[in-house]
PDB file of N, CA and C in Angstrom:
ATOM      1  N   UNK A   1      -6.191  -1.454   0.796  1.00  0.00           N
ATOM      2  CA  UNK A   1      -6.673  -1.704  -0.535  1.00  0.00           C
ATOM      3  C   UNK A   1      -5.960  -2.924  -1.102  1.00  0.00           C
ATOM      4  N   UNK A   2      -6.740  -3.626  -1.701  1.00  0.00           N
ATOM      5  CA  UNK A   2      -6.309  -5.120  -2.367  1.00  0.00           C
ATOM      6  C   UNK A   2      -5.497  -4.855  -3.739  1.00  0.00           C
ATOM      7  N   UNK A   3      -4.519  -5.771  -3.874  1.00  0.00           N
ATOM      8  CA  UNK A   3      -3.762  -5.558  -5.312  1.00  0.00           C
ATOM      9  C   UNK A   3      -5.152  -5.098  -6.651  1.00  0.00           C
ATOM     10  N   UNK A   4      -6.026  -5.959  -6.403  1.00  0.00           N
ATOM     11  CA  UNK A   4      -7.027  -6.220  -7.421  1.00  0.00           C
ATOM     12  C   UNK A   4      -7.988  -4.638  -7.240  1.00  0.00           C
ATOM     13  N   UNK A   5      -8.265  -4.169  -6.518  1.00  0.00           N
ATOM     14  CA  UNK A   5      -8.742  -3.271  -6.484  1.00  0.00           C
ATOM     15  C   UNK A   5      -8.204  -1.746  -6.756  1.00  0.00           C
ATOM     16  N   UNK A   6      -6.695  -1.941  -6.555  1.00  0.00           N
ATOM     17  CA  UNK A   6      -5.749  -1.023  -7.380  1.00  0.00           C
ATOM     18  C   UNK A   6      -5.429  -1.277  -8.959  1.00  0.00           C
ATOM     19  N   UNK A   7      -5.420  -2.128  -9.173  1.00  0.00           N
ATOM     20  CA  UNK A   7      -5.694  -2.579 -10.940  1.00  0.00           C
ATOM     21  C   UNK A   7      -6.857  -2.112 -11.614  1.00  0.00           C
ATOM     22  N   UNK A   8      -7.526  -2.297 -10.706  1.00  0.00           N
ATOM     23  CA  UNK A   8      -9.445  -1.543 -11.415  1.00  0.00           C
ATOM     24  C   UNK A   8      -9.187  -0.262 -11.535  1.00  0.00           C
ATOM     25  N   UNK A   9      -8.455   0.362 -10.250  1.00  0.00           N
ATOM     26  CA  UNK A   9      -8.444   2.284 -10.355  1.00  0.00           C
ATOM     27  C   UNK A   9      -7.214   2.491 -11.780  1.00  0.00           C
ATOM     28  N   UNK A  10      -6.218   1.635 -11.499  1.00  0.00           N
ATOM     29  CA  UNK A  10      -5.380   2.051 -12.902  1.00  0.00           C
ATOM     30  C   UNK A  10      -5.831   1.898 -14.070  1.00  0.00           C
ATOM     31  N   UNK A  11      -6.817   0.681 -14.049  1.00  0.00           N
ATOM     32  CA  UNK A  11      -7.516   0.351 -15.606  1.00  0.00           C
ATOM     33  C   UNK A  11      -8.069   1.536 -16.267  1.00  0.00           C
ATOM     34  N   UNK A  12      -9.238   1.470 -15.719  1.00  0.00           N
ATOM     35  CA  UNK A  12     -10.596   2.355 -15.149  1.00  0.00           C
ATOM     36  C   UNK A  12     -10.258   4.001 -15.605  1.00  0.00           C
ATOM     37  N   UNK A  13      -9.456   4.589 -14.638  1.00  0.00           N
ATOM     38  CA  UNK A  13      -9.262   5.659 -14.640  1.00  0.00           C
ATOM     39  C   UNK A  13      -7.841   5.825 -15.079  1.00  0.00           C
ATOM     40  N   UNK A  14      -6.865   5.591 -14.692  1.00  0.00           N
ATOM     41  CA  UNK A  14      -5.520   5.995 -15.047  1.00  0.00           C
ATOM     42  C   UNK A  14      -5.402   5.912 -16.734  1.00  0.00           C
ATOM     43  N   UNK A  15      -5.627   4.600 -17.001  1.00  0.00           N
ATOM     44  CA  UNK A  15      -5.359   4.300 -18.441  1.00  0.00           C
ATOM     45  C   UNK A  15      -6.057   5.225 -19.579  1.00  0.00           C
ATOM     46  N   UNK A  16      -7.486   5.238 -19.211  1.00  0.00           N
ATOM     47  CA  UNK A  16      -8.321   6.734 -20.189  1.00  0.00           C
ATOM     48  C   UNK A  16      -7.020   8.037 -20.099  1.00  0.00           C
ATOM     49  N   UNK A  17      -6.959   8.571 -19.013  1.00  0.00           N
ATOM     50  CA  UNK A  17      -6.418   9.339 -18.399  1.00  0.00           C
ATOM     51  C   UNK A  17      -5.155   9.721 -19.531  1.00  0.00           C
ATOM     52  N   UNK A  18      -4.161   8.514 -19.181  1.00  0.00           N
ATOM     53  CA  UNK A  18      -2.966   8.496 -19.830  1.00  0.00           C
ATOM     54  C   UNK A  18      -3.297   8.402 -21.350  1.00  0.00           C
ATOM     55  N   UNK A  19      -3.969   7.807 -22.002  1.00  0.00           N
ATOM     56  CA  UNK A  19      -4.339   7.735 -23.700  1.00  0.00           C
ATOM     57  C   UNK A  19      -4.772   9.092 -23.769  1.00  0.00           C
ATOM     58  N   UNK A  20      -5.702   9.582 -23.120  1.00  0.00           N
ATOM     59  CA  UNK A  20      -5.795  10.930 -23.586  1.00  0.00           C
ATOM     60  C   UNK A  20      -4.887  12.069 -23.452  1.00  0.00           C
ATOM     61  N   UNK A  21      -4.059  12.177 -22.426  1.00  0.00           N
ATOM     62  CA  UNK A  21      -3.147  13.566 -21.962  1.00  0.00           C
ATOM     63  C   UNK A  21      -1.629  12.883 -23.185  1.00  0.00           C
ATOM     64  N   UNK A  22      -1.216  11.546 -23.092  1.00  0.00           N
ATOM     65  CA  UNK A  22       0.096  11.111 -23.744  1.00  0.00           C
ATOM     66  C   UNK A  22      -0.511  10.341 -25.012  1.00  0.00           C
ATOM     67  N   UNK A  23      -1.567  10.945 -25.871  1.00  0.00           N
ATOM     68  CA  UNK A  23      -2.204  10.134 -26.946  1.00  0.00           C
ATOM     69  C   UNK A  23      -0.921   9.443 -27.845  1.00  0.00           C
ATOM     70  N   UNK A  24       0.658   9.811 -27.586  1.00  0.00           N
ATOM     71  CA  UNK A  24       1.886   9.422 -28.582  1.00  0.00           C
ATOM     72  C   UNK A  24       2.570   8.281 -27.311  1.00  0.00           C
ATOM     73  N   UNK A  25       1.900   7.766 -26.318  1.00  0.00           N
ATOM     74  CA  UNK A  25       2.611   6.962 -25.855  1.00  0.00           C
ATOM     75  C   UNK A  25       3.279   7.311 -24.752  1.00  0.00           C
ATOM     76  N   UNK A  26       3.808   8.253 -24.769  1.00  0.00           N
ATOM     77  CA  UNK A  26       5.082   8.742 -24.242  1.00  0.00           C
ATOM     78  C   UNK A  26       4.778   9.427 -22.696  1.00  0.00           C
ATOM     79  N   UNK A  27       3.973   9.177 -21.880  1.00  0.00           N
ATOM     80  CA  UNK A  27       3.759   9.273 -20.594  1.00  0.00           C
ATOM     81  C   UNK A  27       4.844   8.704 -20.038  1.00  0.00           C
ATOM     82  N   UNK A  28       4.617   9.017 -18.657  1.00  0.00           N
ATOM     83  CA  UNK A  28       5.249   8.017 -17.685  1.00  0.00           C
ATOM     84  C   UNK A  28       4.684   8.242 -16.540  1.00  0.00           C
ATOM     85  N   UNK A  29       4.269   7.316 -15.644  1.00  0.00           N
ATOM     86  CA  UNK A  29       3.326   7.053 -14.208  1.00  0.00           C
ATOM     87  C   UNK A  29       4.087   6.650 -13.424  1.00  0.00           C
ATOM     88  N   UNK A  30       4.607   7.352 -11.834  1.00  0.00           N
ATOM     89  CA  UNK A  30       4.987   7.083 -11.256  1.00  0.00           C
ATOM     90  C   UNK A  30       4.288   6.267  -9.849  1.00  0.00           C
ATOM     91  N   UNK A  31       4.859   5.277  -9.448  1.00  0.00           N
ATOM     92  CA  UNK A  31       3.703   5.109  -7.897  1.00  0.00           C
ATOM     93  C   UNK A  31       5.157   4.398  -7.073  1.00  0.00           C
ATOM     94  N   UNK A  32       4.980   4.038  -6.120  1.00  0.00           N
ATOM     95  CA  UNK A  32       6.202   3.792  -5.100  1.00  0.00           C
ATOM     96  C   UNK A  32       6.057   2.173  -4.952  1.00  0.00           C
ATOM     97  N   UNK A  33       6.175   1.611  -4.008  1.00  0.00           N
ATOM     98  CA  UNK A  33       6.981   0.414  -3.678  1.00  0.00           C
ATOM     99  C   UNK A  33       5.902  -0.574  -2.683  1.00  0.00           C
ATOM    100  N   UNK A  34       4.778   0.276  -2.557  1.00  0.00           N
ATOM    101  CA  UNK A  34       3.435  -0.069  -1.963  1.00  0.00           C
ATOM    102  C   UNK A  34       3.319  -1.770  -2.676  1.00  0.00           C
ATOM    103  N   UNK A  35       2.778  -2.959  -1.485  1.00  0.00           N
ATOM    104  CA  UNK A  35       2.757  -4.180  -2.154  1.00  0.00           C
ATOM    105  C   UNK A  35       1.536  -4.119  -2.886  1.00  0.00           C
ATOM    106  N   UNK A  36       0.525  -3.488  -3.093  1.00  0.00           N
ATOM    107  CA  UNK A  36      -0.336  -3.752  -4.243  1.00  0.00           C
ATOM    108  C   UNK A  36      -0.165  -2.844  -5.585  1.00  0.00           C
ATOM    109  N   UNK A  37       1.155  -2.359  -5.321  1.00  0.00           N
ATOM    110  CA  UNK A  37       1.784  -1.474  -6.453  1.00  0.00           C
ATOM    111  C   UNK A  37       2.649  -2.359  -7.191  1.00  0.00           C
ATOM    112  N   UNK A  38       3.378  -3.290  -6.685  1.00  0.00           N
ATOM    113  CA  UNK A  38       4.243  -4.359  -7.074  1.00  0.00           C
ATOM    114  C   UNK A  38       3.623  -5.511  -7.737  1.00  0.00           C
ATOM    115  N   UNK A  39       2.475  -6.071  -6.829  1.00  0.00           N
ATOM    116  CA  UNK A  39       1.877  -7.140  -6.950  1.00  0.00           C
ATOM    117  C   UNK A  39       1.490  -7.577  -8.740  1.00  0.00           C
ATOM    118  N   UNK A  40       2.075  -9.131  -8.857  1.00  0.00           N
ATOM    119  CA  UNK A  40       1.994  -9.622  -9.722  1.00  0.00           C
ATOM    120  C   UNK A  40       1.436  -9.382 -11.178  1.00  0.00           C
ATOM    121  N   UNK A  41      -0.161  -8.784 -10.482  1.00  0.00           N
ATOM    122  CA  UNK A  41      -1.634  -8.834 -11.865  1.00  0.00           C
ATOM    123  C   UNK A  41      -1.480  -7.341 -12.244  1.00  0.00           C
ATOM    124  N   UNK A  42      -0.187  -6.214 -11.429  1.00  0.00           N
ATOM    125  CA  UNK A  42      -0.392  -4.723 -11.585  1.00  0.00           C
ATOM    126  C   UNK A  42       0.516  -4.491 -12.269  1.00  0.00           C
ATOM    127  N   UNK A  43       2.200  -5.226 -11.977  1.00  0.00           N
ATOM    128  CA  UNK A  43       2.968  -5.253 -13.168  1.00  0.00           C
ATOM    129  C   UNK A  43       2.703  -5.576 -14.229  1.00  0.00           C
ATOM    130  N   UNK A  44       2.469  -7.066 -14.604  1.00  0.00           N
ATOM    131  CA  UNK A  44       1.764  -7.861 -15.667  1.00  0.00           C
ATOM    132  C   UNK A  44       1.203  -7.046 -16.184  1.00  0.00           C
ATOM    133  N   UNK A  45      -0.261  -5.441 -15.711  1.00  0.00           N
ATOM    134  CA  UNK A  45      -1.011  -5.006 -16.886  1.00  0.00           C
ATOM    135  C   UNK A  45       0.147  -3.849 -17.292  1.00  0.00           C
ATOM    136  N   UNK A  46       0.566  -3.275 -16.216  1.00  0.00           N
ATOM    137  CA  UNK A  46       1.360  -2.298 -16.760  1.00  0.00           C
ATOM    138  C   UNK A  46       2.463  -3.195 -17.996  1.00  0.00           C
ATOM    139  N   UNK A  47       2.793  -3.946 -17.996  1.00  0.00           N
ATOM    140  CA  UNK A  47       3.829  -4.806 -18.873  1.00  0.00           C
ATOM    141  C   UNK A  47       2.983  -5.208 -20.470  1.00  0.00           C
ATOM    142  N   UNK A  48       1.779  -5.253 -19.905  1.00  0.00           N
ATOM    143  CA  UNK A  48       0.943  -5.626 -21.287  1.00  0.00           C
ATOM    144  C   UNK A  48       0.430  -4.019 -21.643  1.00  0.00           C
ATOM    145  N   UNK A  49       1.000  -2.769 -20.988  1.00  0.00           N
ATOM    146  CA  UNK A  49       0.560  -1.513 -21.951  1.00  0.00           C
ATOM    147  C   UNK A  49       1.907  -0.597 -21.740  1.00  0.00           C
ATOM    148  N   UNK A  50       3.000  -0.956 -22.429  1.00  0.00           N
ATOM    149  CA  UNK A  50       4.069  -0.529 -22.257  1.00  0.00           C
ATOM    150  C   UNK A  50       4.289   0.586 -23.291  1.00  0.00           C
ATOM    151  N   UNK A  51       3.315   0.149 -24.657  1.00  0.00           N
ATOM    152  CA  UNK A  51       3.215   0.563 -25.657  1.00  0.00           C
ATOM    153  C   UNK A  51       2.544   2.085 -25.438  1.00  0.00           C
ATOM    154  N   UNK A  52       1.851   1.714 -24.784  1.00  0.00           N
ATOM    155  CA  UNK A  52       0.924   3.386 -24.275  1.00  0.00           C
ATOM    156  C   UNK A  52       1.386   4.076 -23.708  1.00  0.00           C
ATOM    157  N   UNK A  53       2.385   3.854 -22.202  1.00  0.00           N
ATOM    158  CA  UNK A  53       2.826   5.106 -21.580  1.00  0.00           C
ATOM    159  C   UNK A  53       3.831   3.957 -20.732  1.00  0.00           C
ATOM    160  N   UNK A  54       4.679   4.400 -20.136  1.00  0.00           N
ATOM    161  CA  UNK A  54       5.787   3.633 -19.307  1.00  0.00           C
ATOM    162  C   UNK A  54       5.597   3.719 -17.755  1.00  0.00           C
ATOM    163  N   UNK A  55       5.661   2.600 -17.331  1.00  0.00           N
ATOM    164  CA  UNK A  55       6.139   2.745 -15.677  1.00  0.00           C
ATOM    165  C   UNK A  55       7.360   2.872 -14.989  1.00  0.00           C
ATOM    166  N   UNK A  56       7.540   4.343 -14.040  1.00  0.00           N
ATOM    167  CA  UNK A  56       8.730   4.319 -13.587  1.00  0.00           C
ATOM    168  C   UNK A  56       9.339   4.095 -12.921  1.00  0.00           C
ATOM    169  N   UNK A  57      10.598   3.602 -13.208  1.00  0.00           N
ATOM    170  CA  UNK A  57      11.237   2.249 -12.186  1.00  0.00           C
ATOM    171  C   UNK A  57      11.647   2.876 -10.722  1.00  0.00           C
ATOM    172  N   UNK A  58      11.211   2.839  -9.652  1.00  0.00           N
ATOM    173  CA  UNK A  58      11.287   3.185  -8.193  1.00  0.00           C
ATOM    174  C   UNK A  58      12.468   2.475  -7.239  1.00  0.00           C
ATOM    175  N   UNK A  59      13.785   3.098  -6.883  1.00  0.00           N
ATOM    176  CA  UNK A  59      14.150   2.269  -5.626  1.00  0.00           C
ATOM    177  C   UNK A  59      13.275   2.318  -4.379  1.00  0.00           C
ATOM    178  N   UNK A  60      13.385   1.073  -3.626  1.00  0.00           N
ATOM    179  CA  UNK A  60      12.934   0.516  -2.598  1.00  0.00           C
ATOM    180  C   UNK A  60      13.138   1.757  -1.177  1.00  0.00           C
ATOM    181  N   UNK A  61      12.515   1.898  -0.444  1.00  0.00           N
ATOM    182  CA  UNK A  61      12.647   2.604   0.508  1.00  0.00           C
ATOM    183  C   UNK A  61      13.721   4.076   0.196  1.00  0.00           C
ATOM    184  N   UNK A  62      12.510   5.221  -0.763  1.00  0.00           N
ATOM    185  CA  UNK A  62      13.151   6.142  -1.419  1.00  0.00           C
ATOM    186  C   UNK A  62      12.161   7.221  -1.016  1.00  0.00           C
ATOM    187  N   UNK A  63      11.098   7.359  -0.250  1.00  0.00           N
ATOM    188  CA  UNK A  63      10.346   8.276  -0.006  1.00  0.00           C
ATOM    189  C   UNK A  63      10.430   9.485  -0.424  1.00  0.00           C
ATOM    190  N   UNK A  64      11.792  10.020   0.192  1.00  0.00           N
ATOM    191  CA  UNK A  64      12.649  11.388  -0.182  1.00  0.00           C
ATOM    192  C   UNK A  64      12.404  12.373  -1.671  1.00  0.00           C
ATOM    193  N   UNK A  65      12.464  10.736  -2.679  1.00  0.00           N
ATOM    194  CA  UNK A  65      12.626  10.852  -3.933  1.00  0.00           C
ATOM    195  C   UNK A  65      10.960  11.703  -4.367  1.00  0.00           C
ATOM    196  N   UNK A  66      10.337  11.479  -3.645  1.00  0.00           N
ATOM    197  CA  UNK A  66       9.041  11.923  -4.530  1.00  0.00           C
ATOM    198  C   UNK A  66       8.430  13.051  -3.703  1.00  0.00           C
ATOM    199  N   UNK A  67       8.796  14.436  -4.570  1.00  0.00           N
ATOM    200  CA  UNK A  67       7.821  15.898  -3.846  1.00  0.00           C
ATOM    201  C   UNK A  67       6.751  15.332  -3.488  1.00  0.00           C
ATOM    202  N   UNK A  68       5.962  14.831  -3.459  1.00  0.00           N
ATOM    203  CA  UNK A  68       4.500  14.410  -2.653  1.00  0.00           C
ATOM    204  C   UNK A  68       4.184  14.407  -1.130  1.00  0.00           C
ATOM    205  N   UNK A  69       5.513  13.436  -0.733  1.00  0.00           N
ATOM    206  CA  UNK A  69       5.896  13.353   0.592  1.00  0.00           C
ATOM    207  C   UNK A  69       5.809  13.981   1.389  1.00  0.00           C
ATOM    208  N   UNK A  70       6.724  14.813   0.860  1.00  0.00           N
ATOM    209  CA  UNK A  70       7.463  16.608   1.641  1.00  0.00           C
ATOM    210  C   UNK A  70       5.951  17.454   1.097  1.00  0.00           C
ATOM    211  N   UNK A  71       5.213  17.628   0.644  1.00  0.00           N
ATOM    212  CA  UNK A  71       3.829  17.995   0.702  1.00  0.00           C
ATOM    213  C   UNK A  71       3.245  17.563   1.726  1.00  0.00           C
ATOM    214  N   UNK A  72       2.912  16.971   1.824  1.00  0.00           N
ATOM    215  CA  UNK A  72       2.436  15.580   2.981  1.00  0.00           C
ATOM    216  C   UNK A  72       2.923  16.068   4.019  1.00  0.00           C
ATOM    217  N   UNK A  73       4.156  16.503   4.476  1.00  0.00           N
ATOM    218  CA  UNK A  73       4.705  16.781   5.786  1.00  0.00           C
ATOM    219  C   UNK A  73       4.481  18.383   5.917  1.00  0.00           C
ATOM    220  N   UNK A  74       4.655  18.953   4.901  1.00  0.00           N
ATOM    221  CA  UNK A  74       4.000  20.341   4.776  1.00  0.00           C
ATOM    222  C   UNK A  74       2.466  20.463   5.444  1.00  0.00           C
ATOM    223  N   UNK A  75       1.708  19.625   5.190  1.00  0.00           N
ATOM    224  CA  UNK A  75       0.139  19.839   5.391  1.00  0.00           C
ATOM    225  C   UNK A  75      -0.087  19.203   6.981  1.00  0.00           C
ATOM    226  N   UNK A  76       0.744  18.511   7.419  1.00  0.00           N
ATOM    227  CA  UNK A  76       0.997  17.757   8.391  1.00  0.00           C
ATOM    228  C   UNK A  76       1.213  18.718   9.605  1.00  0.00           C
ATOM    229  N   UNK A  77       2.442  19.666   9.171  1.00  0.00           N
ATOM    230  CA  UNK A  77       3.119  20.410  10.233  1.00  0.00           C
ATOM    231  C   UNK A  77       1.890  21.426  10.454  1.00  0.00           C
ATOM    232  N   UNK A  78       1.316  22.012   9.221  1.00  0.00           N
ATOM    233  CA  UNK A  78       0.649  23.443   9.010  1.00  0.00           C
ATOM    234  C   UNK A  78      -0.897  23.085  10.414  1.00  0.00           C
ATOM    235  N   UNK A  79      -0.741  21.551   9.882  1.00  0.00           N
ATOM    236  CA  UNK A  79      -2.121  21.103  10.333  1.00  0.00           C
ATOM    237  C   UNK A  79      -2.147  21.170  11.576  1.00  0.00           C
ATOM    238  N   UNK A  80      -1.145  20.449  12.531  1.00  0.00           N
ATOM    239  CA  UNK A  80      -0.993  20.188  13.720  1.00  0.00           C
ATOM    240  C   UNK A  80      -0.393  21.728  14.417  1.00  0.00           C
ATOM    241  N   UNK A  81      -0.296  22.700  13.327  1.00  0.00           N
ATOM    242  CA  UNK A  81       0.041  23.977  14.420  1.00  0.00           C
ATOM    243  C   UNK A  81      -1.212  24.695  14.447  1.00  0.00           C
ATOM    244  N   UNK A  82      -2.332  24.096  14.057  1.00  0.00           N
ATOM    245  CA  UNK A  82      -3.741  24.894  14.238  1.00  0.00           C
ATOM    246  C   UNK A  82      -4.255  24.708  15.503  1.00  0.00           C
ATOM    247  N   UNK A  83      -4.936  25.764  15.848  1.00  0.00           N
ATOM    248  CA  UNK A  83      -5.410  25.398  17.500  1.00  0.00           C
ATOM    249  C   UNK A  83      -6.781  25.930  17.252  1.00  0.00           C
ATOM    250  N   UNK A  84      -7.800  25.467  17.666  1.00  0.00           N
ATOM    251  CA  UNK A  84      -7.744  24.151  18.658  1.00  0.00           C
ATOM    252  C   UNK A  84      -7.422  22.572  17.604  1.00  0.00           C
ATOM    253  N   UNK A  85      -7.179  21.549  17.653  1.00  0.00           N
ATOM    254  CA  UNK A  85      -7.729  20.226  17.472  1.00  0.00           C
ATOM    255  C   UNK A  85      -8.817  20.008  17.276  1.00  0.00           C
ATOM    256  N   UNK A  86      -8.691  19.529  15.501  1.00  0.00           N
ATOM    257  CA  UNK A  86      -9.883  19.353  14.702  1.00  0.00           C
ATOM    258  C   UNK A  86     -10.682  18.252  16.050  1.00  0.00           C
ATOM    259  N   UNK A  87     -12.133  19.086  15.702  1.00  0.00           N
ATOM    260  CA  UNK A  87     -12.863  18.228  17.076  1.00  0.00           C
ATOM    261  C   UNK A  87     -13.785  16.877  16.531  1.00  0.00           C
ATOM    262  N   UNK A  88     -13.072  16.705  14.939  1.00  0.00           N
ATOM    263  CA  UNK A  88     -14.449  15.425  14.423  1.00  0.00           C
ATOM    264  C   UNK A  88     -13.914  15.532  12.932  1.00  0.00           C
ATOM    265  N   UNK A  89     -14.107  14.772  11.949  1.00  0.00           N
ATOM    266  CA  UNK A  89     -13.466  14.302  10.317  1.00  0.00           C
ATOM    267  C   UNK A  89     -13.818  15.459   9.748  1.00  0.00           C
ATOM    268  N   UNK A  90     -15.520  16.016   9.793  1.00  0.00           N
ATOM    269  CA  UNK A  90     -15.452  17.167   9.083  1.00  0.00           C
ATOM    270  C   UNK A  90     -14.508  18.211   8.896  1.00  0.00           C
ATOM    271  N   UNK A  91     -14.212  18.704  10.118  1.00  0.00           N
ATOM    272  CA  UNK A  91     -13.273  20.090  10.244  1.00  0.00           C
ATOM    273  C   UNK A  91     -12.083  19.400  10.223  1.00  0.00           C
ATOM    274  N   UNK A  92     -11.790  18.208   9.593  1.00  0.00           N
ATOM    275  CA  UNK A  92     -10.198  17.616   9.619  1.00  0.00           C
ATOM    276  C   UNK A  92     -10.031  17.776   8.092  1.00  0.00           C
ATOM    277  N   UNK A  93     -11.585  17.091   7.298  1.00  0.00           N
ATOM    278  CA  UNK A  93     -11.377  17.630   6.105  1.00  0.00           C
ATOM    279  C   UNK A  93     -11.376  19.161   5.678  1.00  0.00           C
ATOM    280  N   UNK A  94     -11.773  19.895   6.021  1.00  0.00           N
ATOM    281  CA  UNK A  94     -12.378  21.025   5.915  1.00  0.00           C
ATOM    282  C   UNK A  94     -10.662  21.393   6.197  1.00  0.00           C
ATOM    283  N   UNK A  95     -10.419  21.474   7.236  1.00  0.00           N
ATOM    284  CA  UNK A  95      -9.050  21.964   7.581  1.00  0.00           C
ATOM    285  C   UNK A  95      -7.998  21.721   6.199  1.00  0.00           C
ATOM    286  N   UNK A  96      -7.948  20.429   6.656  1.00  0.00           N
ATOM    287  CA  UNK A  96      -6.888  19.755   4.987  1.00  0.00           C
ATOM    288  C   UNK A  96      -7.204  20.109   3.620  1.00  0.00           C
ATOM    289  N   UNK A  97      -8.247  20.682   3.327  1.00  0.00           N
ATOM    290  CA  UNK A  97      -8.575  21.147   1.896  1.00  0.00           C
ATOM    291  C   UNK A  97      -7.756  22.714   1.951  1.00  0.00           C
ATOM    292  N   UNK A  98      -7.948  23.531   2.978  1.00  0.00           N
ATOM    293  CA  UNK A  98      -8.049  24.558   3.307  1.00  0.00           C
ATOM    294  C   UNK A  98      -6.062  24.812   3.244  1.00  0.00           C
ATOM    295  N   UNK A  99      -5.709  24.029   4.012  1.00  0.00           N
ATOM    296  CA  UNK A  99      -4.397  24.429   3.648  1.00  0.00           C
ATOM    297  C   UNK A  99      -3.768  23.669   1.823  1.00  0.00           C
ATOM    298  N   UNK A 100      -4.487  22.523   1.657  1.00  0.00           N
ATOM    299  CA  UNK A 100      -4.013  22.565   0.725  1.00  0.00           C
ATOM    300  C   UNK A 100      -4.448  23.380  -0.495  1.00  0.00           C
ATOM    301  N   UNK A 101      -5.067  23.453  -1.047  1.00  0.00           N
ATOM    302  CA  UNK A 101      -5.207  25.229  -1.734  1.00  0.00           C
ATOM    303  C   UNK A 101      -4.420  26.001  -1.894  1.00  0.00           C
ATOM    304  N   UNK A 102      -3.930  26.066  -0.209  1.00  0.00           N
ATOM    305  CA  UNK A 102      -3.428  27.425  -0.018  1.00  0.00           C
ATOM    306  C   UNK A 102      -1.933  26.945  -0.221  1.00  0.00           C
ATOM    307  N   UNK A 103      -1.584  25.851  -0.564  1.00  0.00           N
ATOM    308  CA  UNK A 103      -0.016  25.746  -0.787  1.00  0.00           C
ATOM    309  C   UNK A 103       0.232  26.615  -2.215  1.00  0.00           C
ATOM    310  N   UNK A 104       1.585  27.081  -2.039  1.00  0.00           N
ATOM    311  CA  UNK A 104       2.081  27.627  -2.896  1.00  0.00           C
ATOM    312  C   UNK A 104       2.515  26.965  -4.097  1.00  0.00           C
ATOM    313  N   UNK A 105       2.084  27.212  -5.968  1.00  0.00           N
ATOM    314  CA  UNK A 105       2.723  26.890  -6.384  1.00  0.00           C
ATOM    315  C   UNK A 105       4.033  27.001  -6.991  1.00  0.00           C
ATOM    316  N   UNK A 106       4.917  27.913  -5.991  1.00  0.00           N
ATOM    317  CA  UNK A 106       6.180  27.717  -6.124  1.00  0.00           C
ATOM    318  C   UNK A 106       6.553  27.012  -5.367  1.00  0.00           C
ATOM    319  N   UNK A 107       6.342  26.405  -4.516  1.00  0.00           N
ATOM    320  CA  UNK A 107       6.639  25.485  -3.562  1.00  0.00           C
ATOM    321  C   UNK A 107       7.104  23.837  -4.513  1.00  0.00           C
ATOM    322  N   UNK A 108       5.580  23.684  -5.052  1.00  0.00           N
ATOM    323  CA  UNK A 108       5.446  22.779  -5.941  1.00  0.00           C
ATOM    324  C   UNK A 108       6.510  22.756  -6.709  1.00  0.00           C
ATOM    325  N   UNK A 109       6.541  23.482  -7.527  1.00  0.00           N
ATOM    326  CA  UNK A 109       7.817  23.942  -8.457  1.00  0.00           C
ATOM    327  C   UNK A 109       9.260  23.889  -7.887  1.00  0.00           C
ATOM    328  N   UNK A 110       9.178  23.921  -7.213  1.00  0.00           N
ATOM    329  CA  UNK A 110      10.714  23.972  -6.440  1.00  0.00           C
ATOM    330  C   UNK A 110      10.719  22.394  -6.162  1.00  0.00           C
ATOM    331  N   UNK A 111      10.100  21.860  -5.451  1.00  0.00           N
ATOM    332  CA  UNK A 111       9.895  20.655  -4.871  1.00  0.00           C
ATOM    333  C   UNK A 111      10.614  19.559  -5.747  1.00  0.00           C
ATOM    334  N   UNK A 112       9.804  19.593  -7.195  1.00  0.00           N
ATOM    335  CA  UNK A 112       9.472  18.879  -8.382  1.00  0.00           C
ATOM    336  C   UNK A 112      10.659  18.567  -9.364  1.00  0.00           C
ATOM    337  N   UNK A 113      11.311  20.215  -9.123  1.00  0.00           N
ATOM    338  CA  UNK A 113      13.051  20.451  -9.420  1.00  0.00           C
ATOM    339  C   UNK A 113      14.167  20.022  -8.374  1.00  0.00           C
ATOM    340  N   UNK A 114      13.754  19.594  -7.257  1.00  0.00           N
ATOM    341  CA  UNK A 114      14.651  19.307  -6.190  1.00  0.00           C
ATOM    342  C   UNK A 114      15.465  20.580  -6.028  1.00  0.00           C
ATOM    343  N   UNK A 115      14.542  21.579  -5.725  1.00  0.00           N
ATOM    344  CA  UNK A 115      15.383  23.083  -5.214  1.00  0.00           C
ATOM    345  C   UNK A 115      15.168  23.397  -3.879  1.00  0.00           C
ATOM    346  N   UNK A 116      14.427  22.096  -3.570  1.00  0.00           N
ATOM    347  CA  UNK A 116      13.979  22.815  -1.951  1.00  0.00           C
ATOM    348  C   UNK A 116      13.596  21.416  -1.408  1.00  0.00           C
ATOM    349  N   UNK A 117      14.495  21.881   0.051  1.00  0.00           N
ATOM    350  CA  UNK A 117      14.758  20.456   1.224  1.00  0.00           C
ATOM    351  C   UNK A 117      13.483  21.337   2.033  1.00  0.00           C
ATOM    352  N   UNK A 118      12.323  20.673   2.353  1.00  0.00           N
ATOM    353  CA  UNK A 118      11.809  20.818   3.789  1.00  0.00           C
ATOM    354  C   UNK A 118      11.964  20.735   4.865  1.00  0.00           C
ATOM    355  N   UNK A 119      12.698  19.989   4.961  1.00  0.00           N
ATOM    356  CA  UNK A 119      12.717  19.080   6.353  1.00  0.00           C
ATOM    357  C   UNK A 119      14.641  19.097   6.229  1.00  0.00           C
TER     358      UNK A 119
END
């Protein structure tokens, strides 16, 4: 995905998004270190709507830092211990919806608090 085409999804959708759930400003949007996350025209808008909700400042090669990940490796492990091998995208999606659902939200909760190492 192009810097410019990640600016449209934050415009577009994020920004409604954030005015409506943080109508006092006071959001904050996290995204990682991705170069069309950085890129020039994505800071710049986030910098021209600072007033609306804040962007949060990310160290560089911090993966760890964000429960998402360790989700990600959760759905990963669950996935690859299914037998047989998804045989085609459908049943890969079908599969991946299926466990995710089924994650726990205490898991989440724990994750989010840094109460729980996965890995």
């Amino acid at each position: 995905m192009k810097a410019s085409n990640y600016l449209n999804i934050i415009a577009n959708q994020l920004h409604p998004y954030m005015a409506f759930v943080f109508p006092t400003g006071n959001g904050i949007f996290q995204q990682d270190n991705a170069q069309r996350h950085k890129a020039r025209i994505v800071l710049g808008w986030f910098e021209e709507h600072t007033d609306e909700f804040h962007l949060m400042s990310w160290p560089p090669n911090s993966p760890d830092l964000n429960p998402m990940e360790h989700i990600w490796d959760v759905m990963e492990w669950q996935l690859r211990a299914q037998t047989p091998p998804c045989p085609n995208i459908s049943t890969l999606c079908d599969r991946c919806l299926d466990i995710w659902y089924n994650l726990s939200p205490v898991m989440y909760q724990r994750l989010v608090a840094g109460e729980l190492q996965l890995f």
